[in-house]
N, C-alpha and C. Protein backbone atom coordinates (compact mmCIF):
# COMPACT_ATOMS: atom_id res chain seq x y z
N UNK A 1 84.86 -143.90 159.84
CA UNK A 1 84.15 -144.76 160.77
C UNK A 1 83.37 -145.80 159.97
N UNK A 2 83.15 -147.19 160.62
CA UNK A 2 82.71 -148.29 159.55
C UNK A 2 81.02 -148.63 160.02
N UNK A 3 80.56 -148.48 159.07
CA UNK A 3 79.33 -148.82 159.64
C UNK A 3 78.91 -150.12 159.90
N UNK A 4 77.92 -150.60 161.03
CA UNK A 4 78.17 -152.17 160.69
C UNK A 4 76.94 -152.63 159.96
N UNK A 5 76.79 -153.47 159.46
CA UNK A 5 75.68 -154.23 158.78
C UNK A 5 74.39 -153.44 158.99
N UNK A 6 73.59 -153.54 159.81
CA UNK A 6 72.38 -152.71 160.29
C UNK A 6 72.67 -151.17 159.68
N UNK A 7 73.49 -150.68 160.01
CA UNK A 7 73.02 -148.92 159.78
C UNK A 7 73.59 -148.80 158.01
N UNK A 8 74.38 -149.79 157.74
CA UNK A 8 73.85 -150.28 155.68
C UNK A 8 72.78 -150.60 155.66
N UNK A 9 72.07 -151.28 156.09
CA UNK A 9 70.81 -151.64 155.36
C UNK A 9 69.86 -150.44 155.60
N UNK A 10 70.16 -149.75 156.67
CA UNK A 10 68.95 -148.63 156.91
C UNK A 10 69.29 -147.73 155.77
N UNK A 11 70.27 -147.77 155.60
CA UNK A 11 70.75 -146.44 154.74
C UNK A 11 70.33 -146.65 153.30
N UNK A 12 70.42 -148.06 152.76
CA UNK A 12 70.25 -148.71 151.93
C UNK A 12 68.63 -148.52 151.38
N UNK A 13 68.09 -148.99 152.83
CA UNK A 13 66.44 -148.76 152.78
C UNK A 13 65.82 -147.32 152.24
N UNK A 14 66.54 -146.52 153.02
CA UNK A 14 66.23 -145.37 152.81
C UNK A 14 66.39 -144.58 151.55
N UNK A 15 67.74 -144.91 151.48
CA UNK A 15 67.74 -144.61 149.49
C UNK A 15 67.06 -145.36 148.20
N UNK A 16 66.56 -146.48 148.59
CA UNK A 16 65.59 -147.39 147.77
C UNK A 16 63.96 -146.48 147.94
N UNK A 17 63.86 -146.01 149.47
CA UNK A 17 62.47 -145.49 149.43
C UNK A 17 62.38 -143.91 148.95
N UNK A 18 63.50 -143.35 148.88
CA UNK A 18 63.25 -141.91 148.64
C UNK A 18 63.69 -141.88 146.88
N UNK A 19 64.34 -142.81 146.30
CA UNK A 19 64.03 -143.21 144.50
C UNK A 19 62.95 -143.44 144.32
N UNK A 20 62.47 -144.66 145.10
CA UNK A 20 61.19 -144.73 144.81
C UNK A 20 59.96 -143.79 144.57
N UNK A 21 59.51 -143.22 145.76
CA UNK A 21 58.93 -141.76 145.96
C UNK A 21 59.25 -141.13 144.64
N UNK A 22 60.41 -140.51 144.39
CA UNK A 22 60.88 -139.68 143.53
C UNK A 22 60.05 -139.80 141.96
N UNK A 23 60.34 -141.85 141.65
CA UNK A 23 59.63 -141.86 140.58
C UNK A 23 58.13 -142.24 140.82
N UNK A 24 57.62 -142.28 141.66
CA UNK A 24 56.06 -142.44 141.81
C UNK A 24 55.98 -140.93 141.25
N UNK A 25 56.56 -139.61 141.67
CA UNK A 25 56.04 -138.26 141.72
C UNK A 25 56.36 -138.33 140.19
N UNK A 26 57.55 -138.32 139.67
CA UNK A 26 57.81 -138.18 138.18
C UNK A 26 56.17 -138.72 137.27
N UNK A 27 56.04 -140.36 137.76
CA UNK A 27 54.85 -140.84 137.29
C UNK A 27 53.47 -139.78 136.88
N UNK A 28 53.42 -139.06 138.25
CA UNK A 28 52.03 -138.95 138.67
C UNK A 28 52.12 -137.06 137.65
N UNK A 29 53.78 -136.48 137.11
CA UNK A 29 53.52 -135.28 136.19
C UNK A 29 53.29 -135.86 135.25
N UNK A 30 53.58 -137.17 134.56
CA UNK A 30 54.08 -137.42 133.32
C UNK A 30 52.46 -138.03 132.96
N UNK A 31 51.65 -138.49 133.83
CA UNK A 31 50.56 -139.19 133.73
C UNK A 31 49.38 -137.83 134.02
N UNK A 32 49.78 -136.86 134.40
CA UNK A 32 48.90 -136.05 134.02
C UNK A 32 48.81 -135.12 133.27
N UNK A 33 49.96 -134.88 132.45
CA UNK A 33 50.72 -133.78 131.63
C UNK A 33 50.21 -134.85 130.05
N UNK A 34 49.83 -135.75 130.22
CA UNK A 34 50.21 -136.69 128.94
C UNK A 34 48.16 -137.42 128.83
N UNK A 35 47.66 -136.88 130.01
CA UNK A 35 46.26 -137.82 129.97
C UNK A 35 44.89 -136.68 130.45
N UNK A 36 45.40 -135.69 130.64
CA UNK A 36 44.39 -134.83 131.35
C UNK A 36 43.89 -134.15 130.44
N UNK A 37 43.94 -133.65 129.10
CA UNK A 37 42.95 -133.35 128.01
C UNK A 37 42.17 -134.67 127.70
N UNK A 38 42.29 -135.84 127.06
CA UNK A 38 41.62 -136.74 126.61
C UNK A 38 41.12 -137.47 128.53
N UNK A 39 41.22 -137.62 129.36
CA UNK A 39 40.21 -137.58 130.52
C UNK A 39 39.34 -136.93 131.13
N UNK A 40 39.61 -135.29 130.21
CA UNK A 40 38.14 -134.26 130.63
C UNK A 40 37.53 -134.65 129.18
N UNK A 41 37.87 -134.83 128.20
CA UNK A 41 36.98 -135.29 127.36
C UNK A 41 36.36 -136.19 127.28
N UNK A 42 36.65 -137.86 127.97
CA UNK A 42 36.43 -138.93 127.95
C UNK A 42 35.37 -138.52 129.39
N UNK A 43 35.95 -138.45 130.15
CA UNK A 43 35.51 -139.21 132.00
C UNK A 43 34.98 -138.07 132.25
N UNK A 44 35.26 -136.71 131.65
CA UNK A 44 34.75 -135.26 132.56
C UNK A 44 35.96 -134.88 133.91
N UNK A 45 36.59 -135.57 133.73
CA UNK A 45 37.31 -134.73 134.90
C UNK A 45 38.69 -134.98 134.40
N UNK A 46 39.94 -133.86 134.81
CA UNK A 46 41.21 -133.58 134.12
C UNK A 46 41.98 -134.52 134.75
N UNK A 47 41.64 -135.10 136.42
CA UNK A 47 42.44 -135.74 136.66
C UNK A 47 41.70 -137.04 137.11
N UNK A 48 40.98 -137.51 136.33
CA UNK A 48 41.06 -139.01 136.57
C UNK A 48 41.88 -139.90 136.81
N UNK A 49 42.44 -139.89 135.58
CA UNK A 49 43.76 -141.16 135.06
C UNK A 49 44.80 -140.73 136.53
N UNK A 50 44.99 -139.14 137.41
CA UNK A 50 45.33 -139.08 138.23
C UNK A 50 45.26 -139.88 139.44
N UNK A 51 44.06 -139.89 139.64
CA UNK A 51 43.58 -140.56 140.91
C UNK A 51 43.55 -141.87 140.64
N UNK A 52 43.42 -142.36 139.59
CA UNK A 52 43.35 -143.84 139.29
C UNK A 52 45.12 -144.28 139.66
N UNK A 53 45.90 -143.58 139.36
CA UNK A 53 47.35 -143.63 139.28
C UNK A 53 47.72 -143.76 141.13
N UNK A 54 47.47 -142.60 141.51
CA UNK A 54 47.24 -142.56 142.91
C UNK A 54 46.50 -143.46 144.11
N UNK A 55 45.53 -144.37 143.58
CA UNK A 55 45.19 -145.46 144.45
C UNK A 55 45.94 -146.89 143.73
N UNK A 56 46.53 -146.98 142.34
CA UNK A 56 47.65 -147.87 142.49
C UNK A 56 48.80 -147.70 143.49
N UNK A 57 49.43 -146.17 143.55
CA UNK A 57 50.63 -145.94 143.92
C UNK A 57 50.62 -146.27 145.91
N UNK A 58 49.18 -146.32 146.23
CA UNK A 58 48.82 -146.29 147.22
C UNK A 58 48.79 -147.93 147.79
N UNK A 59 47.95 -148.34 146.94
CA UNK A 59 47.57 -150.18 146.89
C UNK A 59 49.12 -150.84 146.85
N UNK A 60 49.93 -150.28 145.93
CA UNK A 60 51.32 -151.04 146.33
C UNK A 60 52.32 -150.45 146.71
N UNK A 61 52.47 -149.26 147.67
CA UNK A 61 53.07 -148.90 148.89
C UNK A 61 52.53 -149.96 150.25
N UNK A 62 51.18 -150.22 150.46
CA UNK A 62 50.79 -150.69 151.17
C UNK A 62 51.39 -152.44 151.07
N UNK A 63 51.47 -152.64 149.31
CA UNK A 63 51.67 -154.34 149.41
C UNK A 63 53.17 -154.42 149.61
N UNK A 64 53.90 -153.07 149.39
CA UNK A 64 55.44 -153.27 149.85
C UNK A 64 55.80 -153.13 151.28
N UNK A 65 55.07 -152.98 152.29
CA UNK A 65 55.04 -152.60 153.71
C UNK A 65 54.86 -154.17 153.82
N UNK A 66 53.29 -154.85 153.61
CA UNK A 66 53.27 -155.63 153.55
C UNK A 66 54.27 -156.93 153.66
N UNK A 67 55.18 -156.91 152.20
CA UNK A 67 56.14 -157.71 151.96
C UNK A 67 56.84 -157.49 152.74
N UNK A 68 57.71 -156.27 153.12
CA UNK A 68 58.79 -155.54 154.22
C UNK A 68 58.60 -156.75 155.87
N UNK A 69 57.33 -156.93 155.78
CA UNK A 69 57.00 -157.01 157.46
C UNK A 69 57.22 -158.88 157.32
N UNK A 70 57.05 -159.12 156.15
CA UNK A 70 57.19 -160.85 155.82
C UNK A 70 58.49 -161.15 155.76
N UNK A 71 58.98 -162.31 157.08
CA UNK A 71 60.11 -162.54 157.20
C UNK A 71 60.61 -163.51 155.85
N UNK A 72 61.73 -163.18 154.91
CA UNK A 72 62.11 -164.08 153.61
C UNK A 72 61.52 -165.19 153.70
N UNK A 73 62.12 -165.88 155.14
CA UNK A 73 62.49 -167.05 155.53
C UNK A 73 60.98 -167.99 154.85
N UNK A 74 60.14 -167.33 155.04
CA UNK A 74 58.57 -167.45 154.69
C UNK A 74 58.25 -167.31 153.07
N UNK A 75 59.19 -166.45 152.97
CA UNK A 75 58.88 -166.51 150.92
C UNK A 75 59.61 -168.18 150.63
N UNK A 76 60.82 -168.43 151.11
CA UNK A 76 61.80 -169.22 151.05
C UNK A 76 60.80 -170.65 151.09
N UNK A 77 60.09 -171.08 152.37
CA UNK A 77 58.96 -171.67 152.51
C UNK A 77 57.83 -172.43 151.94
N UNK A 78 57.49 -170.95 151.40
CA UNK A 78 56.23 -171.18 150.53
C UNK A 78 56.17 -170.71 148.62
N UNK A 79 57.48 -170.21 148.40
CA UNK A 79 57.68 -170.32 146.91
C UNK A 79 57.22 -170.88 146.12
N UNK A 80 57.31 -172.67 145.98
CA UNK A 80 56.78 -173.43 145.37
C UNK A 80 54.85 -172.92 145.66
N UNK A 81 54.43 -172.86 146.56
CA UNK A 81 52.33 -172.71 146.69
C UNK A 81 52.73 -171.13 145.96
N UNK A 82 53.44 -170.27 146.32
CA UNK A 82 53.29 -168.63 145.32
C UNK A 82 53.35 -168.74 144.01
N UNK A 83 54.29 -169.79 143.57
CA UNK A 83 54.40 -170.26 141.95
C UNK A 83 53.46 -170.78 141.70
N UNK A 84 52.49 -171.88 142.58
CA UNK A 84 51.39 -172.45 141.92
C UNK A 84 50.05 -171.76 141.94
N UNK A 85 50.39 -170.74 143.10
CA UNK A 85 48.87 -169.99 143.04
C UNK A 85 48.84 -168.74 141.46
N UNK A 86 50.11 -168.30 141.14
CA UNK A 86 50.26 -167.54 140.08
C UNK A 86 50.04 -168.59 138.79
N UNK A 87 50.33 -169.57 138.71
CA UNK A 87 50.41 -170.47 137.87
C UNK A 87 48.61 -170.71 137.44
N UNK A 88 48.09 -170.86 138.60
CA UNK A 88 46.60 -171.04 138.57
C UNK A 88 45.96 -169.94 138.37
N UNK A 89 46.37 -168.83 138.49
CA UNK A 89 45.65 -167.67 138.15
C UNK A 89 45.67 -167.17 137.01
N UNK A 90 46.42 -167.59 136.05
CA UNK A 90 46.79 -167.76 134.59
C UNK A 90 45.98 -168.35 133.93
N UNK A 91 45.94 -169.73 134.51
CA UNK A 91 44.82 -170.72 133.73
C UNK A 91 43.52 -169.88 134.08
N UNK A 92 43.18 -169.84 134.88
CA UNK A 92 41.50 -168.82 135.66
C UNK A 92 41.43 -167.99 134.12
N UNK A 93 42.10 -167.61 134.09
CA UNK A 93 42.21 -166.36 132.68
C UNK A 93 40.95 -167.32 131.80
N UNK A 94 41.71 -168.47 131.18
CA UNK A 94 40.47 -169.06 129.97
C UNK A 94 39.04 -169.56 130.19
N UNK A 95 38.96 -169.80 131.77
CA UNK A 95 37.38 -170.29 132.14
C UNK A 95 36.47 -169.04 131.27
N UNK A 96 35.66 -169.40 130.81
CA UNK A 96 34.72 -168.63 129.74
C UNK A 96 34.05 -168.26 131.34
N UNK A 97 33.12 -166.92 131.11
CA UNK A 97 32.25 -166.22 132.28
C UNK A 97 33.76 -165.70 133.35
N UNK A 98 34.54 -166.20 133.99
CA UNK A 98 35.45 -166.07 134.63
C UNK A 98 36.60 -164.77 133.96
N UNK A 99 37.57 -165.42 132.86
CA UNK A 99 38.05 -164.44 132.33
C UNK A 99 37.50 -163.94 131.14
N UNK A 100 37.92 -162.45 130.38
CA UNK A 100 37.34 -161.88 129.53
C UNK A 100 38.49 -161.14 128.90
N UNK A 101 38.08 -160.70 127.43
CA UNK A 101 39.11 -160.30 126.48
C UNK A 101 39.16 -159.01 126.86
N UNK A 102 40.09 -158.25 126.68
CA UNK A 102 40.77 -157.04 126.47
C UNK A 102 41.50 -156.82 125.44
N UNK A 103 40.66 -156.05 124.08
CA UNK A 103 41.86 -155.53 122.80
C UNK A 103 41.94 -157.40 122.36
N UNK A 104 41.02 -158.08 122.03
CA UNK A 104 41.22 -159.76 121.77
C UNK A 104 42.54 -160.30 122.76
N UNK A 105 42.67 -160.17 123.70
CA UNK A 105 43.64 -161.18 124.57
C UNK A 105 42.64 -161.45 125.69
N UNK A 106 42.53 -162.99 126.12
CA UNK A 106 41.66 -163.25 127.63
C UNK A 106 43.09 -163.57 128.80
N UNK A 107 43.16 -162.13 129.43
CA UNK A 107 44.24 -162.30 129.93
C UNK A 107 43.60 -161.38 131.32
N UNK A 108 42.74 -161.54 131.41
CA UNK A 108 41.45 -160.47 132.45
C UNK A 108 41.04 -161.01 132.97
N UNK A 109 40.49 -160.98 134.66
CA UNK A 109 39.66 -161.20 135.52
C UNK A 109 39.55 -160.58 136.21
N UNK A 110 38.17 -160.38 136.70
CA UNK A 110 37.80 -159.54 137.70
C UNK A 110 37.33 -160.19 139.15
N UNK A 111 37.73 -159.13 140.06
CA UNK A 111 37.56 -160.17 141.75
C UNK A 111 37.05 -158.64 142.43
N UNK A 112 36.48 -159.16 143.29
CA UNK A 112 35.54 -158.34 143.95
C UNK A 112 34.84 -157.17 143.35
N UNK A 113 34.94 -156.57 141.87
CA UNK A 113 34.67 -155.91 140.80
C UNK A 113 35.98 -154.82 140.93
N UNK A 114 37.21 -155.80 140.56
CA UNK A 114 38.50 -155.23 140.72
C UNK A 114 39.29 -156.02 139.46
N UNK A 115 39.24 -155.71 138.19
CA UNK A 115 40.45 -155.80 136.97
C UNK A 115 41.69 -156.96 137.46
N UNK A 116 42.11 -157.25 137.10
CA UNK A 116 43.49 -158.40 137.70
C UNK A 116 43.61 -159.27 136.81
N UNK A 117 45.35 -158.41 136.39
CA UNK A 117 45.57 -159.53 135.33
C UNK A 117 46.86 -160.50 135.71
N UNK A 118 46.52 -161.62 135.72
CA UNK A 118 47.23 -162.52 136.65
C UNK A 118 48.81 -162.89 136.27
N UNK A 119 49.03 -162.20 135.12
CA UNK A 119 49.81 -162.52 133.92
C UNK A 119 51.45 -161.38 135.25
N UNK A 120 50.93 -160.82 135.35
CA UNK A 120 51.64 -159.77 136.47
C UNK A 120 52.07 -160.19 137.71
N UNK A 121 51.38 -161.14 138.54
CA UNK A 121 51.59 -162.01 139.30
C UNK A 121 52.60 -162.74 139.31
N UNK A 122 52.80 -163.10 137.77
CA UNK A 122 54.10 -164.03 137.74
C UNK A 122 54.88 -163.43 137.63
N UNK A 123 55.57 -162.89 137.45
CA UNK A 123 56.85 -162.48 137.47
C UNK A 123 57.64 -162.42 138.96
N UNK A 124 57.26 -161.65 140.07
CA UNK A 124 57.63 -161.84 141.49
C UNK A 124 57.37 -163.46 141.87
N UNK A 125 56.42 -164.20 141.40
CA UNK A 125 56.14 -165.44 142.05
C UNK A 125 57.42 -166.30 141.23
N UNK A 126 57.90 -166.12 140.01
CA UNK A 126 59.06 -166.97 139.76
C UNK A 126 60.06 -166.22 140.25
N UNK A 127 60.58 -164.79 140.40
CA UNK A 127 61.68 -164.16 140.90
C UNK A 127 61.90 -164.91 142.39
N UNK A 128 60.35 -165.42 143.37
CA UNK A 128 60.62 -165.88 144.65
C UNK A 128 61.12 -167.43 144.31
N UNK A 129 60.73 -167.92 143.42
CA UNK A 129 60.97 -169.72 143.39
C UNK A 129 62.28 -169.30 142.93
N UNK A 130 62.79 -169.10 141.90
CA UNK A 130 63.86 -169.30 141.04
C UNK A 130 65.04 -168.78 142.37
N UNK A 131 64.60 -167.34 143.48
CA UNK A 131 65.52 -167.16 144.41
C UNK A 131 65.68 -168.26 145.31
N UNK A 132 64.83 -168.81 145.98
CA UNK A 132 64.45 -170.49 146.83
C UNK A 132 65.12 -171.09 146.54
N UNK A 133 65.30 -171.54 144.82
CA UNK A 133 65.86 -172.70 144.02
C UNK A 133 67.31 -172.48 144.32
N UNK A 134 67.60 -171.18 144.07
CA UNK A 134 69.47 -171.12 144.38
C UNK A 134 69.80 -170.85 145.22
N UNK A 135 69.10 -170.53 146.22
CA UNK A 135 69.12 -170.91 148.00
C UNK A 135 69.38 -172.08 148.53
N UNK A 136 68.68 -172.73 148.42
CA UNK A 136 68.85 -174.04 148.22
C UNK A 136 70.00 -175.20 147.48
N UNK A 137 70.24 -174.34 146.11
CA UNK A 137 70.99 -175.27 145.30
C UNK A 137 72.66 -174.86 145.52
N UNK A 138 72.45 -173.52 146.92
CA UNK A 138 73.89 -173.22 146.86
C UNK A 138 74.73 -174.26 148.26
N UNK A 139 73.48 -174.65 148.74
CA UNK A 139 73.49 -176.19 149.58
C UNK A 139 74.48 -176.99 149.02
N UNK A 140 74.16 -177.06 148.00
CA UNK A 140 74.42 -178.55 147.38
C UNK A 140 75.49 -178.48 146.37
N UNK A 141 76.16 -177.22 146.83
CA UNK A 141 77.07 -177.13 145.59
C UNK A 141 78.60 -176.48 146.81
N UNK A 142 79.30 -177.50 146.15
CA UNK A 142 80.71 -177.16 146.78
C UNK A 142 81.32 -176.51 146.56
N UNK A 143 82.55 -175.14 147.02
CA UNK A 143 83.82 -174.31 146.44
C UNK A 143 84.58 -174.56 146.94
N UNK A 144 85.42 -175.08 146.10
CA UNK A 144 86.89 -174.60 146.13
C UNK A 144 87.78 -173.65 145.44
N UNK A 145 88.72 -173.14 146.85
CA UNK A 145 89.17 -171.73 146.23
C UNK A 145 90.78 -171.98 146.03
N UNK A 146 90.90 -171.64 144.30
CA UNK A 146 92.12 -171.83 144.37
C UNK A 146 92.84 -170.36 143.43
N UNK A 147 93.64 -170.66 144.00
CA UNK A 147 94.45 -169.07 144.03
C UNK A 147 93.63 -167.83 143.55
N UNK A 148 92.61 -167.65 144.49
CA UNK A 148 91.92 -166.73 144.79
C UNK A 148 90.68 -166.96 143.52
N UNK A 149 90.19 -167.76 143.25
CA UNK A 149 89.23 -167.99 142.16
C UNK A 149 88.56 -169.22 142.77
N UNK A 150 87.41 -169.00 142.67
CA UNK A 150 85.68 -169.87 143.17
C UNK A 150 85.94 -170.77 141.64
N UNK A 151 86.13 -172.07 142.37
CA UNK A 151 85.92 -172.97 141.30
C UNK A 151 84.55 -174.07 141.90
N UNK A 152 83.43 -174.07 141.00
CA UNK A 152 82.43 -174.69 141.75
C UNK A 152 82.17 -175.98 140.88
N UNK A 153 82.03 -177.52 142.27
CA UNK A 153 81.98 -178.43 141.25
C UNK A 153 80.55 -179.07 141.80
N UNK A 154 79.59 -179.40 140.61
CA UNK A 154 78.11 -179.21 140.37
C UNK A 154 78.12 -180.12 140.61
N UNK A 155 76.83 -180.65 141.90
CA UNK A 155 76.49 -181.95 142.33
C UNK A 155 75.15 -182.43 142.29
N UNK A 156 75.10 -182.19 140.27
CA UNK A 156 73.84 -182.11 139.63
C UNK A 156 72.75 -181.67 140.30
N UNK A 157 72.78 -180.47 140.39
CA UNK A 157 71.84 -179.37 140.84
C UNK A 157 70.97 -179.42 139.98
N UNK A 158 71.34 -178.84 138.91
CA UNK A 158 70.33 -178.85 137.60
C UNK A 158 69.54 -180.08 137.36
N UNK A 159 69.87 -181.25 137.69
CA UNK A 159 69.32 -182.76 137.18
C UNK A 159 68.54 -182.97 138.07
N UNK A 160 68.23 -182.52 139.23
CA UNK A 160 68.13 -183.05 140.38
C UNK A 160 66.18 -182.82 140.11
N UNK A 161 65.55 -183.35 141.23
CA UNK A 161 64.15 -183.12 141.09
C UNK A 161 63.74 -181.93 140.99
N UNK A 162 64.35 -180.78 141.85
CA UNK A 162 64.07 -179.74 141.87
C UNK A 162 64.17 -178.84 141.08
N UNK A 163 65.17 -179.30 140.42
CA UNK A 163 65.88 -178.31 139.15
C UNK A 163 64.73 -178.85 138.32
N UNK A 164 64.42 -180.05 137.54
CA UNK A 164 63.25 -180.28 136.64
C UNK A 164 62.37 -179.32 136.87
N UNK A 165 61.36 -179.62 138.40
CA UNK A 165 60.37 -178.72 138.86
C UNK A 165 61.03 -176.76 138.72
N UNK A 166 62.34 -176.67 138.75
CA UNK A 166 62.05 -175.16 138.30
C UNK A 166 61.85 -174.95 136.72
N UNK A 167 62.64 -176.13 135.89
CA UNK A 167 62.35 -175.85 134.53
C UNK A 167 61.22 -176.35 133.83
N UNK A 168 59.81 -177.05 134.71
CA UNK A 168 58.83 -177.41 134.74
C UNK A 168 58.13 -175.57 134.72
N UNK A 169 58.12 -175.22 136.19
CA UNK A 169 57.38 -174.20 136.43
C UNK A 169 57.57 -172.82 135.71
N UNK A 170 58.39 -172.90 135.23
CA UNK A 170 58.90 -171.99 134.37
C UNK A 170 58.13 -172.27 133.03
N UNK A 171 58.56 -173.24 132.61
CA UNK A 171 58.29 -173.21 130.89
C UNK A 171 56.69 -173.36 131.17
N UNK A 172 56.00 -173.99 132.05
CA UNK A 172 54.15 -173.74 132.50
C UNK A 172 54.10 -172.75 131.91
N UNK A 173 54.85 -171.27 133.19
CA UNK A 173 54.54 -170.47 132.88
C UNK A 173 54.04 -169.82 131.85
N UNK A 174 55.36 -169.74 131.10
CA UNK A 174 55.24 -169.07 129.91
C UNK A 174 54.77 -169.89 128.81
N UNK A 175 54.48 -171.01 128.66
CA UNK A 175 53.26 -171.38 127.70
C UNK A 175 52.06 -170.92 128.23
N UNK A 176 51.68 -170.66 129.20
CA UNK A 176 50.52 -170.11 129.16
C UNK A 176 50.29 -168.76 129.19
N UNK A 177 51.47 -168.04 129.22
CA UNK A 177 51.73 -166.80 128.86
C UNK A 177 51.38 -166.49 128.06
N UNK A 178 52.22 -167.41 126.62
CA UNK A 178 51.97 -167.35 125.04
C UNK A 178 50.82 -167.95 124.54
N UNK A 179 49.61 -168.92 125.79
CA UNK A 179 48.13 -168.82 125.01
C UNK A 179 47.53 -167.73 124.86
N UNK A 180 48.00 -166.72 126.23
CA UNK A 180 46.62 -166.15 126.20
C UNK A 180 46.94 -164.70 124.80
């Protein structure tokens, strides 16, 4: 029997969330099997680094529900402001009083007296532009199929304004990656 589209993706969903789960739990032996002598020595309690582990695992279950409930169409949208707000949160890093070193890197800020290193941010915020960009650039790009082979002829995608602006926002990026 063939399933149609919908009861793949549920199924799909479902095996993405029960891996997931699986390695949050792996996480949460390996992070206490590996941190719970030096956290009763340090903090006084065996499972600190536990619970600290456990309100991440919590904070982004919640930001993946989050994302889940955000229609693409809306990442698709607003890509370019997600690239620039990550982009800006990078720079925030060097304002002196604002960001602060960790181990000599100023790659730290704190918001509401909450750690955040913005450097993490980017990565999903270019995974959303760079997906936008070839959303978009598959617009503008023609196939022809000949004897069963995608031959695609480029209607300077890459040259185009947009293509600059992804190899703009990109290389930002990561120069300011490699200041901090």
């Amino acid at each position: 029997m063939f399933l149609n589209r919908s009861d793949e993706l549920k199924k799909q969903a479902k095996i993405f969330c029960l891996s997931s789960f699986v390695l949050v739990m792996f996480g949460f032996v390996f992070i206490y099997s590996s941190s719970s002598a030096f956290a009763m020595a340090k903090h006084g309690s065996a499972i600190f680094f536990l619970k600290k582990h456990l309100f991440q695992a919590v904070f982004s279950f919640l930001a993946l529900l989050v994302c889940a409930i955000i229609p693409a169409k809306l990442f698709k949208i607003h890509a370019e402001k997600i690239l620039l707000i990550a982009i800006v949160g990078l720079a925030i890093s060097f304002i002196p009083g604002v960001g602060f070193l960790v181990n000599g890197s100023r790659r730290w800020f704190s918001v509401f007296g909450v750690s955040f290193q913005p450097g993490e941010a980017i990565a999903p915020a270019l995974i959303i532009y760079v997906a936008s960009f070839l959303s978009i650039a598959r617009n503008n790009i023609s196939g022809n199929n000949i004897a069963g082979s995608k031959i695609y002829e480029n209607k300077n995608v890459f040259i185009s304004k947009s293509g600059a602006k992804l190899f703009f926002f990109t290389g930002l990026s990561f120069l300011i990656l490699l200041a901090q």
